[in-house]
N, C-alpha and C. Protein backbone atom coordinates (compact mmCIF):
# COMPACT_ATOMS: atom_id res chain seq x y z
N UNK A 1 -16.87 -21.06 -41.14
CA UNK A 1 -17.74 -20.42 -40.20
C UNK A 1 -16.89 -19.75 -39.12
N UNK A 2 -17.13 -18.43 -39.04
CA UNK A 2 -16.74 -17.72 -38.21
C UNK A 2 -16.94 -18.48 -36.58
N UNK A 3 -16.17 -17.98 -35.59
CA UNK A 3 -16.35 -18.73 -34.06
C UNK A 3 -16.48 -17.20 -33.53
N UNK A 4 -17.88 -17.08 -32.82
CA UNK A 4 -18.17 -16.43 -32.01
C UNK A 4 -17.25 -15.72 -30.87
N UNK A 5 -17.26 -14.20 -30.61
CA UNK A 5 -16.27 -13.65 -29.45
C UNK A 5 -17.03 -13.96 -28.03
N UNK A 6 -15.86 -13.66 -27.40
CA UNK A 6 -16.58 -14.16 -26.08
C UNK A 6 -16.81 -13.00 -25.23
N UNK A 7 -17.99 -12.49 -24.88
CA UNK A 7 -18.54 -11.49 -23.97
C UNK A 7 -17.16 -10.53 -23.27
N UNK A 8 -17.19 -9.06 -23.24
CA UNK A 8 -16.09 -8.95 -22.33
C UNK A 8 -17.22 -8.52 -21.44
N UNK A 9 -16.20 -8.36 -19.81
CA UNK A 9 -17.29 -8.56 -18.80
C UNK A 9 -17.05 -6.80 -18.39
N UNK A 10 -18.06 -6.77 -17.78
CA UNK A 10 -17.40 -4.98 -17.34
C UNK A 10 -16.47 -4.97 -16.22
N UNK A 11 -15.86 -3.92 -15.98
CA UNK A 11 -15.25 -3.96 -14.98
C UNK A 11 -15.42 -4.32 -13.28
N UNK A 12 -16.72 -3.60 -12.99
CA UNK A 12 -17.26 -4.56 -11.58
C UNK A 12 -17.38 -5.68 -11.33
N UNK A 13 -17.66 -6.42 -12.38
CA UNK A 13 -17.40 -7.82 -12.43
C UNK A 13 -16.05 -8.33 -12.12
N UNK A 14 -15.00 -7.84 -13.23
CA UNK A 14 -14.03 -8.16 -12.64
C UNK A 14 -13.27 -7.57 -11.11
N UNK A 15 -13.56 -7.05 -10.64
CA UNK A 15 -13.38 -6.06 -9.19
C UNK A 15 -14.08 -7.21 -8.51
N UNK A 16 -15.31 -7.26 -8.31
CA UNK A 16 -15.94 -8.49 -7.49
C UNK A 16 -14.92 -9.82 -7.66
N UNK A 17 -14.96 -9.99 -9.15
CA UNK A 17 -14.25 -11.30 -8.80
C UNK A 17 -13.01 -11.32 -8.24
N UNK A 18 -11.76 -10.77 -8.74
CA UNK A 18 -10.75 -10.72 -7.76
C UNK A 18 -11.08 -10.22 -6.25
N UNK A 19 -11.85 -9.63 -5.65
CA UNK A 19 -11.76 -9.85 -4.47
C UNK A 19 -12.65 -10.58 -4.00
N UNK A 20 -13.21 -11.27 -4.63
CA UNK A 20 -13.94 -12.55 -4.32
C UNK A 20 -12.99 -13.49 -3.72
N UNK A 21 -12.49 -13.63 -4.73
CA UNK A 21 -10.63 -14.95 -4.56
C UNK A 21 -10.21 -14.42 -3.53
N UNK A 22 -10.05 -13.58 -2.60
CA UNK A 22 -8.86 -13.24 -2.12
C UNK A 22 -7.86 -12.18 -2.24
N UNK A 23 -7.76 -11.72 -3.47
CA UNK A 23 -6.51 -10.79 -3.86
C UNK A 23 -7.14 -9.75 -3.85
N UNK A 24 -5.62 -9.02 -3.08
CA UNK A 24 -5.83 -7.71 -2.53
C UNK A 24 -4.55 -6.77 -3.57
N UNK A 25 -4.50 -5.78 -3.40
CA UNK A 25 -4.00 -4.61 -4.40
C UNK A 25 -2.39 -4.63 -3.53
N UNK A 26 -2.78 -4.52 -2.29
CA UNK A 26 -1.53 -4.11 -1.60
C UNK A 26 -0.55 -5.05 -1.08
N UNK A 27 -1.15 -6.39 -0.64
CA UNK A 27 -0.74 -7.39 -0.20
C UNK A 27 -0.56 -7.29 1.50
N UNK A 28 -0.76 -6.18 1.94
CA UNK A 28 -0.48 -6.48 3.46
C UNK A 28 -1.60 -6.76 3.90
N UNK A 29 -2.92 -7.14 3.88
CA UNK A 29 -3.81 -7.92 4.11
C UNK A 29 -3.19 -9.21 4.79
N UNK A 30 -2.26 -9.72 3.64
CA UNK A 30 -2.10 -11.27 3.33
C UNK A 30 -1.12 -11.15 4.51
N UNK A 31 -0.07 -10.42 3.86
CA UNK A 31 1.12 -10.20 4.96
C UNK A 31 0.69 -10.45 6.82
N UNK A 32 -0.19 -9.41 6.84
CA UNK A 32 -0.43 -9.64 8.53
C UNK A 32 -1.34 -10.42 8.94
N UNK A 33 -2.00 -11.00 8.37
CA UNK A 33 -2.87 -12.51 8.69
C UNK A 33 -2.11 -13.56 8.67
N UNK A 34 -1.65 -14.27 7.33
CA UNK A 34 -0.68 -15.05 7.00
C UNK A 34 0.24 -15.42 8.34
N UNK A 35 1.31 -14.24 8.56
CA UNK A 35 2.63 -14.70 9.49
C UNK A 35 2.39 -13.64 10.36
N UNK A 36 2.09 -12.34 10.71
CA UNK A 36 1.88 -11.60 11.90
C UNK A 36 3.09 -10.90 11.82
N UNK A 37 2.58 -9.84 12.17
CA UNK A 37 4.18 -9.29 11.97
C UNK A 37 4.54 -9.25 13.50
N UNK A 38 5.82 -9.17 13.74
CA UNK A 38 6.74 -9.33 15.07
C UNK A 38 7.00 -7.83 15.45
N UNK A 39 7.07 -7.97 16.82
CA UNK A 39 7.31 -6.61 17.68
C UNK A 39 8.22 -5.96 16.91
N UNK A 40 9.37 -6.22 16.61
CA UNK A 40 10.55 -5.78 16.22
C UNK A 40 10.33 -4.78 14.83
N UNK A 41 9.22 -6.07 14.00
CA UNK A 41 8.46 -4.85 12.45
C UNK A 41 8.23 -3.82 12.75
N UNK A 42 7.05 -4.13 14.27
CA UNK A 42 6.55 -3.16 14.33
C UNK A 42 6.97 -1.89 14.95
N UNK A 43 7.82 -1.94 15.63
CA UNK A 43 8.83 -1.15 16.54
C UNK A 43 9.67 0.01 15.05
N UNK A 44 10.12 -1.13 14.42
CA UNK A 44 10.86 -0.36 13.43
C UNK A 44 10.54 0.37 12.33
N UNK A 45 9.21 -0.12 12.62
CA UNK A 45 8.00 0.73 11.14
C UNK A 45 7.86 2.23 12.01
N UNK A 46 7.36 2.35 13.62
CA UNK A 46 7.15 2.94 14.14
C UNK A 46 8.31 4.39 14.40
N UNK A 47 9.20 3.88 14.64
CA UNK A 47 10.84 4.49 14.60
C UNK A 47 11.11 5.15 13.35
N UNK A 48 10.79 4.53 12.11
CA UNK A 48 10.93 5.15 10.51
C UNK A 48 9.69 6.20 10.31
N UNK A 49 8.67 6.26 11.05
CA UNK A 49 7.93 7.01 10.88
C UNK A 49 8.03 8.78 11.70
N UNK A 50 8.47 7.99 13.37
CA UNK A 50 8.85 9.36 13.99
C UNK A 50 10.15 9.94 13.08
N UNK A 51 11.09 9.38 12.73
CA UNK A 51 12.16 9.81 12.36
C UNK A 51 11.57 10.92 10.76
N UNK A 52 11.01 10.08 10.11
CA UNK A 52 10.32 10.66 8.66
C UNK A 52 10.07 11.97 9.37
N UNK A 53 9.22 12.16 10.34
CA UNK A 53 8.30 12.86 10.69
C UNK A 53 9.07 14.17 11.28
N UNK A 54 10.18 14.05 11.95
CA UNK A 54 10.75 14.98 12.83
C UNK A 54 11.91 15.19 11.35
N UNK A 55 12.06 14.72 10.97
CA UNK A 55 13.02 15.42 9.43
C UNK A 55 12.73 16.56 8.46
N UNK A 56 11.19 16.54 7.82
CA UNK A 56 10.58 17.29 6.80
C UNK A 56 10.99 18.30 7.83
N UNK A 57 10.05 18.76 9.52
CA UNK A 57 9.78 19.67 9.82
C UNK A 57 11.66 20.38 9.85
N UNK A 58 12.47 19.51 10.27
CA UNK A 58 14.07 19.91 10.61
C UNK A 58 14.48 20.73 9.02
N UNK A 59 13.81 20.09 8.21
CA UNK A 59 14.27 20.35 6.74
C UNK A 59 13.65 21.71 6.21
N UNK A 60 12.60 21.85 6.76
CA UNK A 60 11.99 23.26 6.27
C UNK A 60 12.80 24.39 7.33
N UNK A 61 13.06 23.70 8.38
CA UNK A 61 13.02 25.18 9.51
C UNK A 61 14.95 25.47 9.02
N UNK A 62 15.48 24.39 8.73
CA UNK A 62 16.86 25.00 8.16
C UNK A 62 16.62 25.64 6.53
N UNK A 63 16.09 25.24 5.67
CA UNK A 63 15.46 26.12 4.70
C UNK A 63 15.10 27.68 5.03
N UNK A 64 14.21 28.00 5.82
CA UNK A 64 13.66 29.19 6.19
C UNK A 64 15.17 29.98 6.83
N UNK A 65 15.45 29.49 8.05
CA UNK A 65 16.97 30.08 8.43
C UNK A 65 17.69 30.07 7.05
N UNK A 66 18.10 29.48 6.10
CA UNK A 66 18.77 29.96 5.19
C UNK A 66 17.98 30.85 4.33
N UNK A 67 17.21 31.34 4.16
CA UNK A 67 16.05 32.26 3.43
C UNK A 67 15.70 31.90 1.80
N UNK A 68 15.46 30.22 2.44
CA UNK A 68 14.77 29.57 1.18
C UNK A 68 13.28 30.18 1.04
């Protein structure tokens, strides 16, 4: 005798259930609840961002002066 398959569930189901539990895609949910992040993270996340930020524009405007 054959043994019966077992239902697959659709996908919303599974979406509900993992974030039912808890689990998140990205993990910084967990990250900044959990332990908090410290001035210093945050200072330095902040610093990597102006810096990102003031680069592209440095990077195009020497592009253009060279007649990229």
């Amino acid at each position: 005798m054959a043994t019966p398959r077992t239902p697959r569930l659709p996908f919303s189901a599974v979406g509900n259930a993992a974030v039912s539990s808890g689990v998140r895609g990205t993990g910084f949910s967990r990250l900044a609840s959990s332990k908090g992040l410290s001035r210093g993270a945050i200072l330095a996340d902040v610093f990597m961002v102006v810096i990102w930020g003031a680069t592209i524009p440095g990077l195009m405007w020497l592009g253009a002066a060279g007649g990229f």
